[in-house]
Protein backbone atom coordinates (compact mmCIF):
# COMPACT_ATOMS: atom_id res chain seq x y z
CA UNK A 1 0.00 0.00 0.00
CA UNK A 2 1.39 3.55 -0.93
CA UNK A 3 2.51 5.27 2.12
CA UNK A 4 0.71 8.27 0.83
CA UNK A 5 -2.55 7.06 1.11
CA UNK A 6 -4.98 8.41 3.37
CA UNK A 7 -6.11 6.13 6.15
CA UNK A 8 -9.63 5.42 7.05
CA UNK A 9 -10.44 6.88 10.03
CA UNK A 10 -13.30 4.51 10.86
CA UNK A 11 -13.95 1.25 8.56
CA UNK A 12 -17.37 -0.83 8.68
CA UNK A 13 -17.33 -3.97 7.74
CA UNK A 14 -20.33 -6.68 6.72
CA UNK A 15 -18.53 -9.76 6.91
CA UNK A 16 -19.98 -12.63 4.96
CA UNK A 17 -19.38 -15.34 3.11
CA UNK A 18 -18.50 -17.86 6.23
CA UNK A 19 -21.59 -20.34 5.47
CA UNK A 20 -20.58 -20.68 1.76
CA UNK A 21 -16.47 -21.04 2.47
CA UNK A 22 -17.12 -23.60 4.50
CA UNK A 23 -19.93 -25.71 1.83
CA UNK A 24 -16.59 -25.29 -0.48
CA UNK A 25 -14.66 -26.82 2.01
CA UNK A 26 -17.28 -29.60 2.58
CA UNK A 27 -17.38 -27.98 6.18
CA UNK A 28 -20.42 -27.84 8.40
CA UNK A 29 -21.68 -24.44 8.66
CA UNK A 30 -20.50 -23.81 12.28
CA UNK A 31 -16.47 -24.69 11.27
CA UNK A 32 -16.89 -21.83 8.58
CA UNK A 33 -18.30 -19.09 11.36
CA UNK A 34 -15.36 -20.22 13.94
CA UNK A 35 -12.56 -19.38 11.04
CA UNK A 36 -14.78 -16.21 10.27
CA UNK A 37 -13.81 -15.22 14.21
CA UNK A 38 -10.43 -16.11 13.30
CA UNK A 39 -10.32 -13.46 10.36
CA UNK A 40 -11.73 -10.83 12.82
CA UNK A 41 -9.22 -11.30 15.01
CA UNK A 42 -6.33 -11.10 12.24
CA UNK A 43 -8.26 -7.88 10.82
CA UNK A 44 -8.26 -6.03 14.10
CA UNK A 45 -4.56 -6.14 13.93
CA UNK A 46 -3.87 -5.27 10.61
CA UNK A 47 -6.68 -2.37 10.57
CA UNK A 48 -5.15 -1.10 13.77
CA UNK A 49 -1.02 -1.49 12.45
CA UNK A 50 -2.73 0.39 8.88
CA UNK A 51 -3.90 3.43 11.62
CA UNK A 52 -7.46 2.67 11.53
CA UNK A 53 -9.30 3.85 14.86
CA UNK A 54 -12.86 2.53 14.66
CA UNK A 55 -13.83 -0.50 13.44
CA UNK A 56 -17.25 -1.91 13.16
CA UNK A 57 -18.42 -5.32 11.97
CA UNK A 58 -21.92 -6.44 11.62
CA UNK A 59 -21.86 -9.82 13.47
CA UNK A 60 -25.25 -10.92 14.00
CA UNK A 61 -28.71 -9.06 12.91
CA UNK A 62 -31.97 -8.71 14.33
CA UNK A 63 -32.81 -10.84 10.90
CA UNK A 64 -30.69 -13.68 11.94
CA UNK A 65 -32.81 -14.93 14.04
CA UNK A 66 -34.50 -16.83 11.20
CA UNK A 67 -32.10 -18.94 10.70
CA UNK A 68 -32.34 -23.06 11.58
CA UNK A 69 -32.10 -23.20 15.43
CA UNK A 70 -29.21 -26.03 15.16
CA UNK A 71 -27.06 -22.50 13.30
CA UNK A 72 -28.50 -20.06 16.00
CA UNK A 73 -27.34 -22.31 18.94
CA UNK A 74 -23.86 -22.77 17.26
CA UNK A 75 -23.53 -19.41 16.39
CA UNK A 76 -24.16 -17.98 20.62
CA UNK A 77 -21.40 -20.67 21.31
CA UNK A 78 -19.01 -19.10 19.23
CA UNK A 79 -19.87 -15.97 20.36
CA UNK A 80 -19.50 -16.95 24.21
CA UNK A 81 -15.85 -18.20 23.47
CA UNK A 82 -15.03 -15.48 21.32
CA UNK A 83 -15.98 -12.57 24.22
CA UNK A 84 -14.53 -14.99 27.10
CA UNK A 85 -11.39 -14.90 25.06
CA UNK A 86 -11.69 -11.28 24.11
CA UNK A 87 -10.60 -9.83 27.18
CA UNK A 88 -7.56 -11.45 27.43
CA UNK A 89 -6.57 -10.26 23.86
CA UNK A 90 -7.81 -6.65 23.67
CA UNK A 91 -5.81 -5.77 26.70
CA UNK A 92 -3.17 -7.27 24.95
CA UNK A 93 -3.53 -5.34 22.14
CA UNK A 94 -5.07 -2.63 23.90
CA UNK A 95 -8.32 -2.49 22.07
CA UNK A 96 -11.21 -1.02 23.71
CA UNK A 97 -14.09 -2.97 22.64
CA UNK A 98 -18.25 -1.99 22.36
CA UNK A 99 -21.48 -3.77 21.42
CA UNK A 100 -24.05 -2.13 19.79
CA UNK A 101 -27.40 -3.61 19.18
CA UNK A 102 -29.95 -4.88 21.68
CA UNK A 103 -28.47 -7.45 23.80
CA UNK A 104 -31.55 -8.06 25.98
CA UNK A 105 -32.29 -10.95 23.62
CA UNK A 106 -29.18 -12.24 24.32
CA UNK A 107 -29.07 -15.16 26.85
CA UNK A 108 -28.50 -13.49 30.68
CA UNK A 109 -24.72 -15.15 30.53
CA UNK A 110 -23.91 -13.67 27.19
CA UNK A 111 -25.04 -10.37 28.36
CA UNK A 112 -22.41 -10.98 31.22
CA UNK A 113 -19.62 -11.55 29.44
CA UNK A 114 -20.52 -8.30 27.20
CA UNK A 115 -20.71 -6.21 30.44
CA UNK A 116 -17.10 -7.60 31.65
CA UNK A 117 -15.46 -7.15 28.18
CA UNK A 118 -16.67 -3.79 28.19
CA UNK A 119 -15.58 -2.90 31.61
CA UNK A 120 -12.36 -4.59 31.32
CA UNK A 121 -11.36 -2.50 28.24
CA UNK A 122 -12.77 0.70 28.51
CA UNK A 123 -9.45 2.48 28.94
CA UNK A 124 -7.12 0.96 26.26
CA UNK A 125 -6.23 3.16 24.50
CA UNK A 126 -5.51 1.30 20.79
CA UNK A 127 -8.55 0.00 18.10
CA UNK A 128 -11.76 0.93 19.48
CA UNK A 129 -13.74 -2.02 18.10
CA UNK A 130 -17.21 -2.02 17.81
CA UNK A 131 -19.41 -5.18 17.63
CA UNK A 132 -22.68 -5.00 16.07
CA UNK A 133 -25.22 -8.38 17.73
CA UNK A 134 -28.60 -8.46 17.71
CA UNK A 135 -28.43 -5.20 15.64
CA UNK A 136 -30.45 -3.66 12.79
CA UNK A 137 -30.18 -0.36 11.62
CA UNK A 138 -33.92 0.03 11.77
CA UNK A 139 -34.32 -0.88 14.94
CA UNK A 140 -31.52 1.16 16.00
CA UNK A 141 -33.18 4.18 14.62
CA UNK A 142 -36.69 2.61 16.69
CA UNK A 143 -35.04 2.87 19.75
CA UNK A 144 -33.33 6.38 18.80
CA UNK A 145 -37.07 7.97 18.53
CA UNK A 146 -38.35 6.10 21.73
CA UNK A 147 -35.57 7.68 23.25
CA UNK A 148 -36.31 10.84 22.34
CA UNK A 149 -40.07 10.74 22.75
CA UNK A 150 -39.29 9.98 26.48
CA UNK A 151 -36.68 12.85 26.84
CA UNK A 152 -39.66 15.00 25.50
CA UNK A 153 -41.91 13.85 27.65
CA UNK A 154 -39.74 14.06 30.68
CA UNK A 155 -39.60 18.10 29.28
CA UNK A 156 -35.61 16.82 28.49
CA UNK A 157 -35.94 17.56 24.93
CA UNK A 158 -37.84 20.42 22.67
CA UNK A 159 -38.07 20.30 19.15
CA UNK A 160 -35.95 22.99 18.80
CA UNK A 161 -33.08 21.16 19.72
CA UNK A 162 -33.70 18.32 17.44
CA UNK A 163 -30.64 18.45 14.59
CA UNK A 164 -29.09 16.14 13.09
CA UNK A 165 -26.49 15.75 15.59
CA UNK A 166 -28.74 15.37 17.93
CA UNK A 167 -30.39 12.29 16.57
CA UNK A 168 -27.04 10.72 16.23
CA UNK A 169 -26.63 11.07 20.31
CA UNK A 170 -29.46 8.88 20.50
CA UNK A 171 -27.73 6.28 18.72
CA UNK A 172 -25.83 3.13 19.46
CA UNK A 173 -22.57 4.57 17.47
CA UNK A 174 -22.94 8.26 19.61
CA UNK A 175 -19.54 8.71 20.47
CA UNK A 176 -17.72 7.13 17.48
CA UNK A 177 -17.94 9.24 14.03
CA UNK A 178 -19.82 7.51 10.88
CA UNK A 179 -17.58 5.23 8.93
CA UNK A 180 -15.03 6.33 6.22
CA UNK A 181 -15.76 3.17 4.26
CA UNK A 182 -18.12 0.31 4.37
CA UNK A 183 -16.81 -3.49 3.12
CA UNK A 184 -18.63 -6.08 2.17
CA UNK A 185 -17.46 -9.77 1.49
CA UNK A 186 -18.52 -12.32 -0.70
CA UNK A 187 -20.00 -10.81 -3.33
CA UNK A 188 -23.18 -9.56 -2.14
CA UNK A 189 -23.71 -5.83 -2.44
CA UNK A 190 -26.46 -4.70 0.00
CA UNK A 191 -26.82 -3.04 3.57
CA UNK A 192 -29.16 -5.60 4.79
CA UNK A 193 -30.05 -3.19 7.39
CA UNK A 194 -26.67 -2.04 8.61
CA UNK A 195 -25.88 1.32 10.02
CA UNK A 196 -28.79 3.14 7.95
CA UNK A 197 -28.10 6.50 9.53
CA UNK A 198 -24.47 6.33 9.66
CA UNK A 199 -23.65 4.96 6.55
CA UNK A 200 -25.18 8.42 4.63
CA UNK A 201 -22.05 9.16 3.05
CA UNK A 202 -19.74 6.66 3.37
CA UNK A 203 -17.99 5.13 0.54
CA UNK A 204 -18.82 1.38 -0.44
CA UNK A 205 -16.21 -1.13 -1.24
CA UNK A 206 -17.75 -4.92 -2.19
CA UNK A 207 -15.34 -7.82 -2.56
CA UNK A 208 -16.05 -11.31 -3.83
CA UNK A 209 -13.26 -12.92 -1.42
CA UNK A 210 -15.15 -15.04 1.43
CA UNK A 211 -14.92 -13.75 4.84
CA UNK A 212 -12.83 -16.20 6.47
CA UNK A 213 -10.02 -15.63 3.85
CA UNK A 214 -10.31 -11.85 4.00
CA UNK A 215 -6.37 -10.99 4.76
CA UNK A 216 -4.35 -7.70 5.38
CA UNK A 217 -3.51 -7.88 1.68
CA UNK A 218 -7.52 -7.23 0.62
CA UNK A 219 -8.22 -4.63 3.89
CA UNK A 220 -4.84 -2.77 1.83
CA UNK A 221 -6.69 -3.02 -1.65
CA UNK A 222 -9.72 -1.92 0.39
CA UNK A 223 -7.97 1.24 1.46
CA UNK A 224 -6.32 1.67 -1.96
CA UNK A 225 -9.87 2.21 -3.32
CA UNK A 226 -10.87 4.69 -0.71
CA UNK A 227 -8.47 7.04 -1.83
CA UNK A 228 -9.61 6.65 -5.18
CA UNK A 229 -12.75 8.27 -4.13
CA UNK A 230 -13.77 11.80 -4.13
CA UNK A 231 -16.04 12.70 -0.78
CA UNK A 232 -17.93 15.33 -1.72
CA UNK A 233 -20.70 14.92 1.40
CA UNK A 234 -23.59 16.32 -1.10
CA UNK A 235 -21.33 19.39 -2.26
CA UNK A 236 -20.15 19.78 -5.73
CA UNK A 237 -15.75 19.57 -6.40
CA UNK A 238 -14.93 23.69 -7.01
């Protein structure tokens, strides 16, 4: 990667592909989500090493609940082993880590282990890493308004006040700034219902490489396509 290129400050990320790397691979479905963990992991670094700050990945969706209950059930055990192990590797690397979504579906032990990883990293300093479960951008924006209804009834909040910048305080992402650059693996080119708000100007960057092999070299060519862009944010180049 050219060492003049501008860094992301803050990269999204919808990472799929793990169900269909691992029907290549003649792997059961659950094998092809574990090495998905694996690449997030390995991505964490190398984002944080390239000088990302933020990074957010969509990890499961208020949607994904439709899935077989067999996948659902495998999925929540990779999850508890990935946030039990977590811990021990963000301090490490001195990544402060975040959920976003609405855990209270989550089982009550799951919900645990989110409240320790987020208490036990909250002031490293390094990647702050932001993991979207149970999370859909349209319920996001739901609980945003029921938010703000309350404030207003509570006499918190007067219309007046309501900006754009407000509304964004009332979301799950208030204190990180909307991403630089969304990727999405495997082909697909969607949002399924990430990030509707934030993603209002971000620049899209779809790959057909499976999530589980997504390596440093494709988060560089990632990059290297960001600063092929022009962000205008709505205005028009002089």
């Amino acid at each position: 990667m050219n060492d003049n290129y501008v860094v992301p400050e803050h990269v999204a990320v919808i990472m799929d592909g793990n169900g269909r790397w691992a029907k290549k691979k003649g792997l059961p479905r659950s094998l092809g989500h574990r090495a998905g963990g694996k690449a997030v992991e390995r991505i964490c670094k190398d984002a944080y090493n390239m000088g990302v700050k933020y990074l957010t990945i969509y990890a499961f969706s208020t949607e994904n609940w439709s899935r077989s209950q067999e996948e659902i059930d495998a999925l929540m055990n990779i999850l508890r082993d990935y946030l039990s192990d977590c811990i021990k590797q963000s301090n490490k690397n001195k990544m402060r880590v975040r959920i976003i979504g609405d855990i209270s579906r989550l089982d009550e032990d799951i919900q645990k282990k989110i409240a320790d990883l987020e208490e036990a990293t909250k002031n490293n300093d390094g990647l702050r890493f932001f993991i979207a479960l149970n999370y859909g951008g349209r319920d996001e924006i739901k609980r945003a308004v029921a938010g703000m209804l309350k404030d207003s009834k509570e006499g918190k909040l007067r219309e007046e006040d309501i900006t754009e910048e407000k509304i964004s305080s009332y979301l799950d992402t208030k204190d990180c700034p909307d991403p630089d650059i969304l990727i999405r693996t495997s082909g697909e080119q969607r949002l399924s219902n990430f990030l509707l708000w934030q993603l209002a100007y971000t620049e899209f960057y779809f790959t057909d490489v499976l999530w589980p092999d997504f390596s440093k070299k494709d988060l560089e060519k990632a990059i290297e396509y960001y600063n092929t862009r022009e962000r205008r944010f709505g205005g028009r180049k002089s």
